[in-house]
C-alpha atoms as a PDB file:
ATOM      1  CA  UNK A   1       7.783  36.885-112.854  1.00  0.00           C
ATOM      2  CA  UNK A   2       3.856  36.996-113.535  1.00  0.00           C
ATOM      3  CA  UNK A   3       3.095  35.257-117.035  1.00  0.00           C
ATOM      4  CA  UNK A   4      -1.007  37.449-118.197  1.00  0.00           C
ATOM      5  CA  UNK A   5      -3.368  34.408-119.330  1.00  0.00           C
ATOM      6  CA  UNK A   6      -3.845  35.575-122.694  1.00  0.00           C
ATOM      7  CA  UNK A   7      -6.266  34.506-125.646  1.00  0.00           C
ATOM      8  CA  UNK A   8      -5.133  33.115-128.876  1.00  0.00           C
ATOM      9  CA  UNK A   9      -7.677  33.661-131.601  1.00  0.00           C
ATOM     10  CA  UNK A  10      -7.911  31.382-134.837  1.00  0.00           C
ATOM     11  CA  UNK A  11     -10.580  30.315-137.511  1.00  0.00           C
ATOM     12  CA  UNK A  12     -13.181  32.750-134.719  1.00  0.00           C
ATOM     13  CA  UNK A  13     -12.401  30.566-131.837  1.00  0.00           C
ATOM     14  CA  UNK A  14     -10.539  31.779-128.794  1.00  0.00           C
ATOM     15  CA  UNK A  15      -8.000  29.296-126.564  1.00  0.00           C
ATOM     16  CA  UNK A  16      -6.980  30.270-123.367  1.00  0.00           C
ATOM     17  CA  UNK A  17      -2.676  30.124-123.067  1.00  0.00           C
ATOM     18  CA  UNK A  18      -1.800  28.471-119.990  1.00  0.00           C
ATOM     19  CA  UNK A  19       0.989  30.000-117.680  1.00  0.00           C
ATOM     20  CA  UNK A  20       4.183  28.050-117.602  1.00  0.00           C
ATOM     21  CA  UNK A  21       3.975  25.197-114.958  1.00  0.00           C
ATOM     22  CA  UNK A  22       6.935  27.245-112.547  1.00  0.00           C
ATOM     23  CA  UNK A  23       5.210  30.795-113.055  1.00  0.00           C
ATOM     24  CA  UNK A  24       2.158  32.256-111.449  1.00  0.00           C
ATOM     25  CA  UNK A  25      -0.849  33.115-113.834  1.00  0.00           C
ATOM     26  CA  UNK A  26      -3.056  35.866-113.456  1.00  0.00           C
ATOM     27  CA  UNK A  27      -6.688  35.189-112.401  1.00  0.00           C
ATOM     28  CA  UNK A  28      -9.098  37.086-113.980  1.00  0.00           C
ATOM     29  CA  UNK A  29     -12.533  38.406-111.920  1.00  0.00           C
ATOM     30  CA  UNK A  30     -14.282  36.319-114.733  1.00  0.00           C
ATOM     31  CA  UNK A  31     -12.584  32.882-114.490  1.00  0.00           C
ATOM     32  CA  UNK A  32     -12.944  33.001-110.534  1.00  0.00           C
ATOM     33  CA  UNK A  33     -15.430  31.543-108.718  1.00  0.00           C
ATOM     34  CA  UNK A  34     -16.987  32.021-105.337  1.00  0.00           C
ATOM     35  CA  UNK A  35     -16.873  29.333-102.959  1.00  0.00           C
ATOM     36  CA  UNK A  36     -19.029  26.477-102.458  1.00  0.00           C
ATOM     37  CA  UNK A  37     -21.549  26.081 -99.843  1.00  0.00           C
ATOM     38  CA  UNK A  38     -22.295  22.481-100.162  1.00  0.00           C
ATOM     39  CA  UNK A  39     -20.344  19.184 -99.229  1.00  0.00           C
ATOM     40  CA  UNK A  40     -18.968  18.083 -95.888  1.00  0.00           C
ATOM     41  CA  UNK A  41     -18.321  21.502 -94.581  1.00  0.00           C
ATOM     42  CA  UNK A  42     -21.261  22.773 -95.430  1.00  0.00           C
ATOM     43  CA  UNK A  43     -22.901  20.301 -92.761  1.00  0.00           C
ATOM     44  CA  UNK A  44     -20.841  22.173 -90.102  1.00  0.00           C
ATOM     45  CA  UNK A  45     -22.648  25.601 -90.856  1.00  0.00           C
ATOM     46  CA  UNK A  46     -25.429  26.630 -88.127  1.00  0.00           C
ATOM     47  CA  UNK A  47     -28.285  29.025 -88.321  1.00  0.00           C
ATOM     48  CA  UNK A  48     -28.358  29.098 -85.053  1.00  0.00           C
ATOM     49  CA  UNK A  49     -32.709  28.820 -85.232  1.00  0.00           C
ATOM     50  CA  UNK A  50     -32.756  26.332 -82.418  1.00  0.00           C
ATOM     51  CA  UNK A  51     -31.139  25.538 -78.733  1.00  0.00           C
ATOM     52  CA  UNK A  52     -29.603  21.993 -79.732  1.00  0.00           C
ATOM     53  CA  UNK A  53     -27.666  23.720 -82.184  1.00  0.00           C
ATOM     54  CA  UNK A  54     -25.000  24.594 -79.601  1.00  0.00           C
ATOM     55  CA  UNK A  55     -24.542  20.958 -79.382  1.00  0.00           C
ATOM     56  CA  UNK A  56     -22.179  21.289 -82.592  1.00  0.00           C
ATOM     57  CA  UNK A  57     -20.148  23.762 -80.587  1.00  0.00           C
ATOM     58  CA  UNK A  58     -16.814  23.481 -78.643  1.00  0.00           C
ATOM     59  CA  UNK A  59     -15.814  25.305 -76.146  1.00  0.00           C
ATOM     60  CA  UNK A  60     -11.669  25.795 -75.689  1.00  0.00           C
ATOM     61  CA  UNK A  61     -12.114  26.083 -72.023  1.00  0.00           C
ATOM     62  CA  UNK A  62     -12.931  21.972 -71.886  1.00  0.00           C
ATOM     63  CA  UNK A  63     -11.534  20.754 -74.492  1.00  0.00           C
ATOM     64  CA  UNK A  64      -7.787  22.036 -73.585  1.00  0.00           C
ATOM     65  CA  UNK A  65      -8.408  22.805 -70.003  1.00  0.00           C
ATOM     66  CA  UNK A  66      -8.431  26.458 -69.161  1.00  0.00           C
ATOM     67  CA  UNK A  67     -10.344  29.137 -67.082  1.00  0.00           C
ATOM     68  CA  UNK A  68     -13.775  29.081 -68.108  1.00  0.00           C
ATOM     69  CA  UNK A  69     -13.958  32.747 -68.957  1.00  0.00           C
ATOM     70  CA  UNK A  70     -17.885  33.009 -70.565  1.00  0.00           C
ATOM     71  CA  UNK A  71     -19.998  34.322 -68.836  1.00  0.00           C
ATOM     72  CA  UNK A  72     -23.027  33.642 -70.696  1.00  0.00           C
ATOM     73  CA  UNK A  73     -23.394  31.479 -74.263  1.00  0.00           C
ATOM     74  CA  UNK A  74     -26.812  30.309 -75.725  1.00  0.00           C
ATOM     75  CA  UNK A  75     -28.429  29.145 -78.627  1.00  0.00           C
ATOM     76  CA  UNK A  76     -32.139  30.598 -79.510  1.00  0.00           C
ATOM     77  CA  UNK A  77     -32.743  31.950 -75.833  1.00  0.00           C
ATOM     78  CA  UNK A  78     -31.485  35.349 -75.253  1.00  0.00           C
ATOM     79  CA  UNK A  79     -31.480  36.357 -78.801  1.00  0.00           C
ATOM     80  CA  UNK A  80     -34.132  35.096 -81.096  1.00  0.00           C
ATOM     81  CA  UNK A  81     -32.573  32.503 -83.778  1.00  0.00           C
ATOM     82  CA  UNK A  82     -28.413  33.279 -82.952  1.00  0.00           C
ATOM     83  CA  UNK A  83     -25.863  32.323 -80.821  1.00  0.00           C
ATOM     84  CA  UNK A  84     -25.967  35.119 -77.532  1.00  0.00           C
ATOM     85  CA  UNK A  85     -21.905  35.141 -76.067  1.00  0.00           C
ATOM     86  CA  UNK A  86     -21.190  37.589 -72.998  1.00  0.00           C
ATOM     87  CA  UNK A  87     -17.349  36.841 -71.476  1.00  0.00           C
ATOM     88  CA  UNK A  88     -16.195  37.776 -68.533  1.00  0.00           C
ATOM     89  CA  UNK A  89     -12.629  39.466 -68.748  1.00  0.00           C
ATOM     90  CA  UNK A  90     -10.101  37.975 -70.769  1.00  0.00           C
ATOM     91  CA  UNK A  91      -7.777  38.922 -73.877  1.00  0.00           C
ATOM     92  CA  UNK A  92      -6.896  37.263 -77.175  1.00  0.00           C
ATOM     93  CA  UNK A  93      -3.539  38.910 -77.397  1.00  0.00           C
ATOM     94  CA  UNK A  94       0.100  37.500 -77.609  1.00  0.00           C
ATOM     95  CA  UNK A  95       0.057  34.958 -74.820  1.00  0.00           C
ATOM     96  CA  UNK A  96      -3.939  35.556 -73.752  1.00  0.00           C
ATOM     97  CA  UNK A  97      -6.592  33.995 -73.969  1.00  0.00           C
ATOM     98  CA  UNK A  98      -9.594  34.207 -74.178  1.00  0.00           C
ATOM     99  CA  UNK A  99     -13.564  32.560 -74.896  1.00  0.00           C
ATOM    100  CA  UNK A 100     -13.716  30.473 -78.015  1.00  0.00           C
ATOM    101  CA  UNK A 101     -16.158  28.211 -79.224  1.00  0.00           C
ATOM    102  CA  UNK A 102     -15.281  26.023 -82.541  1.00  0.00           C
ATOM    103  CA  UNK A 103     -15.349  23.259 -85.080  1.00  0.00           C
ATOM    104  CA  UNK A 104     -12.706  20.982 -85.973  1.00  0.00           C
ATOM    105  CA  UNK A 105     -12.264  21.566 -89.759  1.00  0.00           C
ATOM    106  CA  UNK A 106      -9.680  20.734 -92.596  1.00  0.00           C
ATOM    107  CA  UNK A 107      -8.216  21.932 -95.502  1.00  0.00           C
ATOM    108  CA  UNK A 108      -8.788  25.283 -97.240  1.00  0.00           C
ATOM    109  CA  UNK A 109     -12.022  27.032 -95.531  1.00  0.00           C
ATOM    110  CA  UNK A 110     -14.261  30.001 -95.855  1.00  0.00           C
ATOM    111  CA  UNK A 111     -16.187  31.031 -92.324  1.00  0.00           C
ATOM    112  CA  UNK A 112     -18.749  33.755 -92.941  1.00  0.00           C
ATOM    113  CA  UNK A 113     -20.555  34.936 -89.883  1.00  0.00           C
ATOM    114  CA  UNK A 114     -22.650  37.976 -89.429  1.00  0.00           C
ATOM    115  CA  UNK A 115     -22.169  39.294 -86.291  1.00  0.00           C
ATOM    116  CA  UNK A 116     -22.880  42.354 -83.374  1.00  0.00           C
ATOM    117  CA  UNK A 117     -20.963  43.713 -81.142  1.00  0.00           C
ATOM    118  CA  UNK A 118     -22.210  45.797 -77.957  1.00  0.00           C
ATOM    119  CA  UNK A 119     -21.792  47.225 -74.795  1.00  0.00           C
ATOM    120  CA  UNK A 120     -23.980  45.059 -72.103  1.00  0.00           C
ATOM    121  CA  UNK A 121     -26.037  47.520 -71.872  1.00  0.00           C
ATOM    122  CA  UNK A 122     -25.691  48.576 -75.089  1.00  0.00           C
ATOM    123  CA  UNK A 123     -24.150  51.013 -77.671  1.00  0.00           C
ATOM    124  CA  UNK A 124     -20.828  50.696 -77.897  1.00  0.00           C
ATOM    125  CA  UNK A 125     -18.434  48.504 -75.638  1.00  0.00           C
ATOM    126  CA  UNK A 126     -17.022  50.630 -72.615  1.00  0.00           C
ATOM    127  CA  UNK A 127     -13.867  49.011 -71.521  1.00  0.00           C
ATOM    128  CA  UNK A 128     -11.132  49.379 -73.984  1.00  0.00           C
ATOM    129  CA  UNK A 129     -10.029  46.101 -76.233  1.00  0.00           C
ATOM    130  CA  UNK A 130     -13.871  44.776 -76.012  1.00  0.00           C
ATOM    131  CA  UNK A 131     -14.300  43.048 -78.989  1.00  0.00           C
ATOM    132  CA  UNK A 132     -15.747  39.563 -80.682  1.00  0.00           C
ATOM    133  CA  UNK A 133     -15.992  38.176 -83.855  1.00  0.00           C
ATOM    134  CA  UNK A 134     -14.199  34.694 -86.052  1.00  0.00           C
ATOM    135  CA  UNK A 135     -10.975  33.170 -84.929  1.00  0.00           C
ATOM    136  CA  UNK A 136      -9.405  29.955 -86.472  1.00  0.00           C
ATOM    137  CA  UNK A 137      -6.541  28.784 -84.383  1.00  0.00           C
ATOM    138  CA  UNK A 138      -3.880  26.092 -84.267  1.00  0.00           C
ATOM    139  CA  UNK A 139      -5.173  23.576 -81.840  1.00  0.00           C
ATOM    140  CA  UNK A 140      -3.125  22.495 -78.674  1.00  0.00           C
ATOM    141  CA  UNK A 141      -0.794  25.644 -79.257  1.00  0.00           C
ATOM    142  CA  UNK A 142      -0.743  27.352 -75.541  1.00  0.00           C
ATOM    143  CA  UNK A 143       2.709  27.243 -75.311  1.00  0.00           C
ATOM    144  CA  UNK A 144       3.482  29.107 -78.647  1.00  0.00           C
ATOM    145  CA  UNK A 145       0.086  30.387 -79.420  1.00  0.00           C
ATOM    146  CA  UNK A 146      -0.684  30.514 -83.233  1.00  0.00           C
ATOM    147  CA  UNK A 147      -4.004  31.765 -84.365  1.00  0.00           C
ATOM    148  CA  UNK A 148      -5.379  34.689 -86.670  1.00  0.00           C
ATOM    149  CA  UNK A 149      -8.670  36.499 -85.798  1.00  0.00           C
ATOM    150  CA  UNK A 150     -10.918  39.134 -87.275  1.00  0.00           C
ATOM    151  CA  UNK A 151     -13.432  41.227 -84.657  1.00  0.00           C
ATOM    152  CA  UNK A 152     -15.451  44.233 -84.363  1.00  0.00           C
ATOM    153  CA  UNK A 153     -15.964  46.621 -81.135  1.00  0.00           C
ATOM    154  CA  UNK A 154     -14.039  49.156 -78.976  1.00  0.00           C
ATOM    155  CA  UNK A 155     -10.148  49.151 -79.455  1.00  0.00           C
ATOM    156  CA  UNK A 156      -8.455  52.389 -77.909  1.00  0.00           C
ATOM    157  CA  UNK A 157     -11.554  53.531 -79.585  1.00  0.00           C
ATOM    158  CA  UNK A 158     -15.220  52.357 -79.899  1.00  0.00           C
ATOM    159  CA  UNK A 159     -16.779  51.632 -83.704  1.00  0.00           C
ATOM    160  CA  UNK A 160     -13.255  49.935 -84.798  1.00  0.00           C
ATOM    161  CA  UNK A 161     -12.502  46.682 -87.093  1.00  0.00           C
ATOM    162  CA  UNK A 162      -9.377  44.267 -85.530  1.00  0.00           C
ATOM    163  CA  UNK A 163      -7.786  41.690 -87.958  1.00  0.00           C
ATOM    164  CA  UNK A 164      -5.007  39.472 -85.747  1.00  0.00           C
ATOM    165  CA  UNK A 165      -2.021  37.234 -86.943  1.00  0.00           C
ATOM    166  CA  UNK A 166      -0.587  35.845 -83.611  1.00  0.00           C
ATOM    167  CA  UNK A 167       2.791  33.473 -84.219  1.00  0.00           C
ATOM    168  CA  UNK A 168       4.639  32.427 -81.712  1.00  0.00           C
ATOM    169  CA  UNK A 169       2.770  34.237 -79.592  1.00  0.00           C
ATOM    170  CA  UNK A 170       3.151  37.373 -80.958  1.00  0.00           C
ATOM    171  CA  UNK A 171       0.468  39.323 -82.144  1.00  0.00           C
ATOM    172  CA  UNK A 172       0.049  41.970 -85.266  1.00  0.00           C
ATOM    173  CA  UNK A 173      -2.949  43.773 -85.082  1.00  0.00           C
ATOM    174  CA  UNK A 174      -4.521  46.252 -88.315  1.00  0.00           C
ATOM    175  CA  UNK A 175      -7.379  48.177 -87.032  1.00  0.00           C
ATOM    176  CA  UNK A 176     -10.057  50.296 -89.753  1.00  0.00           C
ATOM    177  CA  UNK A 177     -13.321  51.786 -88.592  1.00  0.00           C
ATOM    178  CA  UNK A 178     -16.577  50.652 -88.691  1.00  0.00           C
ATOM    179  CA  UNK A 179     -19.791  52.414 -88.332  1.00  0.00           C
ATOM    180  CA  UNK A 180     -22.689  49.902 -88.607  1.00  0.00           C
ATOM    181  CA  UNK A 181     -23.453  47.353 -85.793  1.00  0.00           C
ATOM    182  CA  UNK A 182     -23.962  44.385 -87.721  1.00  0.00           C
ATOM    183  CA  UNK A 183     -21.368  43.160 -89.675  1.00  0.00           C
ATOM    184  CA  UNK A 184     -20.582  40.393 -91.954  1.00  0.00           C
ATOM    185  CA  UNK A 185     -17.115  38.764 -91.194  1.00  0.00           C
ATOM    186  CA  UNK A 186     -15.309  36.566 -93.596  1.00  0.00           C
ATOM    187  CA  UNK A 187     -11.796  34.613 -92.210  1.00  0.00           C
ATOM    188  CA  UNK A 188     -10.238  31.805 -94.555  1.00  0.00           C
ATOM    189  CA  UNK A 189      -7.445  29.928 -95.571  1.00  0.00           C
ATOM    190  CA  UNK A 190      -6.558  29.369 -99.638  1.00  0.00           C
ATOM    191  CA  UNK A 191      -3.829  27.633-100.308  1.00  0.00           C
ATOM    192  CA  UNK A 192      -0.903  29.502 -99.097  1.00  0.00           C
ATOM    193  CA  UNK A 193      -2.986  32.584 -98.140  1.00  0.00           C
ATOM    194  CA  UNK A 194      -5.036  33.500 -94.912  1.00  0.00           C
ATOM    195  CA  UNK A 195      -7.536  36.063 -95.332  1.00  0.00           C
ATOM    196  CA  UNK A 196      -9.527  38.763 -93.354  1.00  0.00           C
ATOM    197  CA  UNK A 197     -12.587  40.410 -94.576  1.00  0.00           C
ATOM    198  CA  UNK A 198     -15.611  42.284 -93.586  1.00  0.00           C
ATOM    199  CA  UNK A 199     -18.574  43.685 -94.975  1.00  0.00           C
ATOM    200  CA  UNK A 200     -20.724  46.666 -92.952  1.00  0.00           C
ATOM    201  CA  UNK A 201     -24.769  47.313 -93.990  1.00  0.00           C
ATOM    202  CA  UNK A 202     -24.874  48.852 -97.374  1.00  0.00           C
ATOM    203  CA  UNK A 203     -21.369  48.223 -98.054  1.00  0.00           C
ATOM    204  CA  UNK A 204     -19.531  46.135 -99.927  1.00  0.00           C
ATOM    205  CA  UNK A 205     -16.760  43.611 -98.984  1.00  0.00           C
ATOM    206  CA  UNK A 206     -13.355  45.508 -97.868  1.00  0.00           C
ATOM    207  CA  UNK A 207     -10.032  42.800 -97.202  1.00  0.00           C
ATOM    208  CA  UNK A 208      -8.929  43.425 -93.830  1.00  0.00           C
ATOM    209  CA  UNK A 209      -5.614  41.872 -94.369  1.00  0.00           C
ATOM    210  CA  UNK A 210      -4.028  38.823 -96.167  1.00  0.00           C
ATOM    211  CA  UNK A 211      -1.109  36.969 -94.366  1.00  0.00           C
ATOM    212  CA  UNK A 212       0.698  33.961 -95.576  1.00  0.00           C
ATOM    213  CA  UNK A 213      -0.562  30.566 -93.947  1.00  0.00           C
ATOM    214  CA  UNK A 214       1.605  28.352 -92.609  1.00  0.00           C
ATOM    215  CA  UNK A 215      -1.362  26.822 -90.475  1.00  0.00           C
ATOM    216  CA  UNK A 216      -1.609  22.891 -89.907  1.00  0.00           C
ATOM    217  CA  UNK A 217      -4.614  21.322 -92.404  1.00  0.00           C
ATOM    218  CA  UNK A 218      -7.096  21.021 -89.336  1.00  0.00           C
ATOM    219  CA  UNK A 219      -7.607  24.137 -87.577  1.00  0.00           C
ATOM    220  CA  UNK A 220     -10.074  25.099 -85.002  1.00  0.00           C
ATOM    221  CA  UNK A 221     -12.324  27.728 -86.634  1.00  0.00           C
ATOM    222  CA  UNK A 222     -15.233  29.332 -84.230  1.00  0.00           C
ATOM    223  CA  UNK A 223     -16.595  32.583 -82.924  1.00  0.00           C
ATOM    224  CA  UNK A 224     -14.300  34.588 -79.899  1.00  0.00           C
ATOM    225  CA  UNK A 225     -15.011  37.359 -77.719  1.00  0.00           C
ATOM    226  CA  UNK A 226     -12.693  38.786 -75.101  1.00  0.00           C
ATOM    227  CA  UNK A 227     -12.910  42.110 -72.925  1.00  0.00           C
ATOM    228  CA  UNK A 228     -11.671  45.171 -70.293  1.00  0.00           C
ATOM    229  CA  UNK A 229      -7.700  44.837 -70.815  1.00  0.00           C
ATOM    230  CA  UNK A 230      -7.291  47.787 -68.524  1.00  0.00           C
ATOM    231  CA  UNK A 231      -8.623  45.124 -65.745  1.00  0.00           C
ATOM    232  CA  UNK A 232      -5.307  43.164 -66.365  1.00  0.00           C
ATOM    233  CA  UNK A 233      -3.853  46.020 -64.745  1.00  0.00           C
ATOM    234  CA  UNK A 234      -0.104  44.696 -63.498  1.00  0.00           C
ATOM    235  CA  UNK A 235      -0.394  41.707 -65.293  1.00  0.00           C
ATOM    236  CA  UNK A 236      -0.638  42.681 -69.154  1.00  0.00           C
ATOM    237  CA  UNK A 237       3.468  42.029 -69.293  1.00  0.00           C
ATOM    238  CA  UNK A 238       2.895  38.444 -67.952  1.00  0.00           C
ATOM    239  CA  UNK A 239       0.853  35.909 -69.900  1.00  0.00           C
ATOM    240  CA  UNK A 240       1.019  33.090 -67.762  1.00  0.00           C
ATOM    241  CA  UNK A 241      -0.227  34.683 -64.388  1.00  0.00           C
ATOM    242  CA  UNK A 242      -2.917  36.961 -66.405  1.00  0.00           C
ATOM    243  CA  UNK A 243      -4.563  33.233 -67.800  1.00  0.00           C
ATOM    244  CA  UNK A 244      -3.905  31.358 -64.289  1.00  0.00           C
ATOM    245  CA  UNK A 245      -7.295  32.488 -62.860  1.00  0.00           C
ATOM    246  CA  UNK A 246     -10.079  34.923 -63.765  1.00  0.00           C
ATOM    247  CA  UNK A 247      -9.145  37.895 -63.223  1.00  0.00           C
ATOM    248  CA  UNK A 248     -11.968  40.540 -61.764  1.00  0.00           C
ATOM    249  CA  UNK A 249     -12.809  43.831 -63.632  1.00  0.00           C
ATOM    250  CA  UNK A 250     -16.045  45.427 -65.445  1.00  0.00           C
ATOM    251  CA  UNK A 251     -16.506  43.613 -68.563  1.00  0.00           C
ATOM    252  CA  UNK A 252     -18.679  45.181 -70.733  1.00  0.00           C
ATOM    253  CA  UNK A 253     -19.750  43.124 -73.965  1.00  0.00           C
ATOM    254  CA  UNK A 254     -21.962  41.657 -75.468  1.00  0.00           C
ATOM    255  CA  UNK A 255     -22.126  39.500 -78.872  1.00  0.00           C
ATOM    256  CA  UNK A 256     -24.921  38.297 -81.204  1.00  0.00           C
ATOM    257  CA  UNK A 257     -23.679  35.750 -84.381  1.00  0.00           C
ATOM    258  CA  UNK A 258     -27.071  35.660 -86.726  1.00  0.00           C
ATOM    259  CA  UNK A 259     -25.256  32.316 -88.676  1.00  0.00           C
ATOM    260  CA  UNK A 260     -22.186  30.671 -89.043  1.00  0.00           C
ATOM    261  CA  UNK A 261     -21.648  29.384 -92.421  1.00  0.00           C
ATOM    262  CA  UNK A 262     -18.562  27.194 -93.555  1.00  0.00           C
ATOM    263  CA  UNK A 263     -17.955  27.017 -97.271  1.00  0.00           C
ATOM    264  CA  UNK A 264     -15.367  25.542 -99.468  1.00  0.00           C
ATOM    265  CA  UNK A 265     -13.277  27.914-101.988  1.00  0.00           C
ATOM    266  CA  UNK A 266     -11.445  26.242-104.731  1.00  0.00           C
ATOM    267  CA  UNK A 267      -8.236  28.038-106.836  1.00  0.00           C
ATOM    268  CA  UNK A 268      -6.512  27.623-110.356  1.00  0.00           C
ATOM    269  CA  UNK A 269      -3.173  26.099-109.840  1.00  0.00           C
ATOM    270  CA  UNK A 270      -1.641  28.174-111.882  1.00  0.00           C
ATOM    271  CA  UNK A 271      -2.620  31.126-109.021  1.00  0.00           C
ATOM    272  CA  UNK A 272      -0.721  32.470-106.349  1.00  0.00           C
ATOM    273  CA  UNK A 273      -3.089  33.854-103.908  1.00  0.00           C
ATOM    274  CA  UNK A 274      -0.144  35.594-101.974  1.00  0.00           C
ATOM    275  CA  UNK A 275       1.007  37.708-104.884  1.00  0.00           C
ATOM    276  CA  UNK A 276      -1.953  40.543-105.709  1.00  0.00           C
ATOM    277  CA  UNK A 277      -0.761  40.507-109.322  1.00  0.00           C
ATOM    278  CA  UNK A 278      -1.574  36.996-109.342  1.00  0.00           C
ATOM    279  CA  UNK A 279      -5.094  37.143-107.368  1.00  0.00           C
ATOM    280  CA  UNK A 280      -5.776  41.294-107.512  1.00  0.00           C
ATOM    281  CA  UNK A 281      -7.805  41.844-104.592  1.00  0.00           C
ATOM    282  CA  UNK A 282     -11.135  42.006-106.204  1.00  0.00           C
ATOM    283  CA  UNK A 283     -10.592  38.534-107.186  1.00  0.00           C
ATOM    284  CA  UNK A 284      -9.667  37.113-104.233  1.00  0.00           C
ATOM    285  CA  UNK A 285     -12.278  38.587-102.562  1.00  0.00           C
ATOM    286  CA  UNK A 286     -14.695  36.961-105.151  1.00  0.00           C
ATOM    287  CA  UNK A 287     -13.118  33.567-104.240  1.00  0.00           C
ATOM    288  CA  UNK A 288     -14.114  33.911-100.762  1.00  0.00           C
ATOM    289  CA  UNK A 289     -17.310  35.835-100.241  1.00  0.00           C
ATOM    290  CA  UNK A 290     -20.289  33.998-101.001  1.00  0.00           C
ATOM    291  CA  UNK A 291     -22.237  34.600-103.934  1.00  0.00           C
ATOM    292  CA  UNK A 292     -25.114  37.086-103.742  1.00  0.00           C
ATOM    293  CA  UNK A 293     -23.551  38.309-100.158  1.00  0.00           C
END
């Protein structure tokens, strides 16, 4: 049952009811509030306007022991002021992986990145499933991978949006179109809720998908990129030989991340982010798209 937060009015004042303490409240647009840039997470955000600044990076290849599957990653050298990523072919799909470069970071987040997505020699990717973009993942979680993921590029088609929920190692993919090359990403956890969304030029902020979180309060959250599936060839029904080595193909992207910015969102108890009666979508995307964006 959804209990409206209504107003009481009396000698010309007006006093917010409170829901019930076992009932979820509706959160109006108004009483919502768009996350905060500032404090300890904020210190993790990079503008990406100078080489050291990959120093704050990660890179899931060393820090868990896998195929080193980037082919190129720099700060401030082969794009002006952002963080250049090429891989080499991989997948971040049920059991695959894939490049991914993070920060360790707890509790409820909000990563905004603005990001493009190309072919290497531009254009759109090529090779199907070419695609890069935000990724928070369970850490130490190769076994049963757990990890969800939103990314721009070429799909079965060029010019599409991915959003990814991967449990267990299973992975449900949504797909919309896109038509401009940069675009504004958004991935975050609220409370119970995980959310996807993405912004093109001269739009305005679309959810990709909301999922219920049953994430671990320190995830890795960082920037992915993964390409040419049809190079795994034999080997897309078997995980664990397809991430034993690098496997050879024509990989053909190329990704450019202008910023990285972590902020923290903050929710009304009385809300239940995973019920869109509760938090309508226009309000939750309010309480995780920073202001002004």
């Amino acid at each position: 049952m959804v209990a409206a937060v209504g107003l009481l009015a009396g000698c010309g004042t007006a006093t917010p009811l409170q829901p019930p303490p076992d009932v979820a409240g509706v959160l109006t647009l108004a009483a919502a509030t768009p996350p905060d840039p500032g404090g300890e997470v904020g210190g993790a955000s990079t503008e990406f306007d100078a080489a050291t600044d990959l120093s704050m990076w990660k890179k899931l290849s060393a820090t868990e022991k896998d195929v080193d599957r980037i082919a190129k990653l720099d700060v401030d050298k082969t794009a002006k002021g952002a963080m250049y990523l090429e891989p080499k072919t991989s997948a971040w799909f049920d059991g695959f992986r894939g490049p991914f470069v993070y920060q360790d970071l707890a509790g409820d987040i909000v990563m905004h990145a603005r990001v493009k997505v190309e072919g290497k020699k531009g254009g759109r990717p090529k090779r199907k499933f070419s695609i890069g973009g935000l990724m928070a993942r369970e850490p130490n979680t190769y076994a049963a991978p757990h990890w969800m993921a939103i990314a721009t590029g070429t799909t079965d088609k060029a010019g599409q949006l991915e959003v990814k929920l991967t449990t267990k190692g299973s992975s449900k993919p949504k797909e919309s179109a896109v038509e401009s090359e940069w675009v504004d990403l958004v991935l975050a956890r609220l409370g119970r809720v995980a959310v996807a969304l993405y912004k093109e030029d001269g739009g305005t902020w679309k959810i990709g998908n909301r999922w219920e979180s049953d994430f671990p309060e320190v995830l890795q959250w960082g920037v992915s990129a993964y390409t040419d599936w049809d190079s795994y060839s034999t080997l897309k029904k078997d995980a664990t030989k397809g991430n034993a080595k690098q496997v050879k193909g024509l990989p053909d992207l190329k990704m450019t991340v202008d910023f990285v910015r972590f902020l923290r969102p903050s929710l009304p108890d009385y809300a239940d982010p995973l019920n869109t009666a509760s938090v309508p979508d226009e309000v939750l995307i309010k309480l995780v798209t920073p202001a002004g964006v």
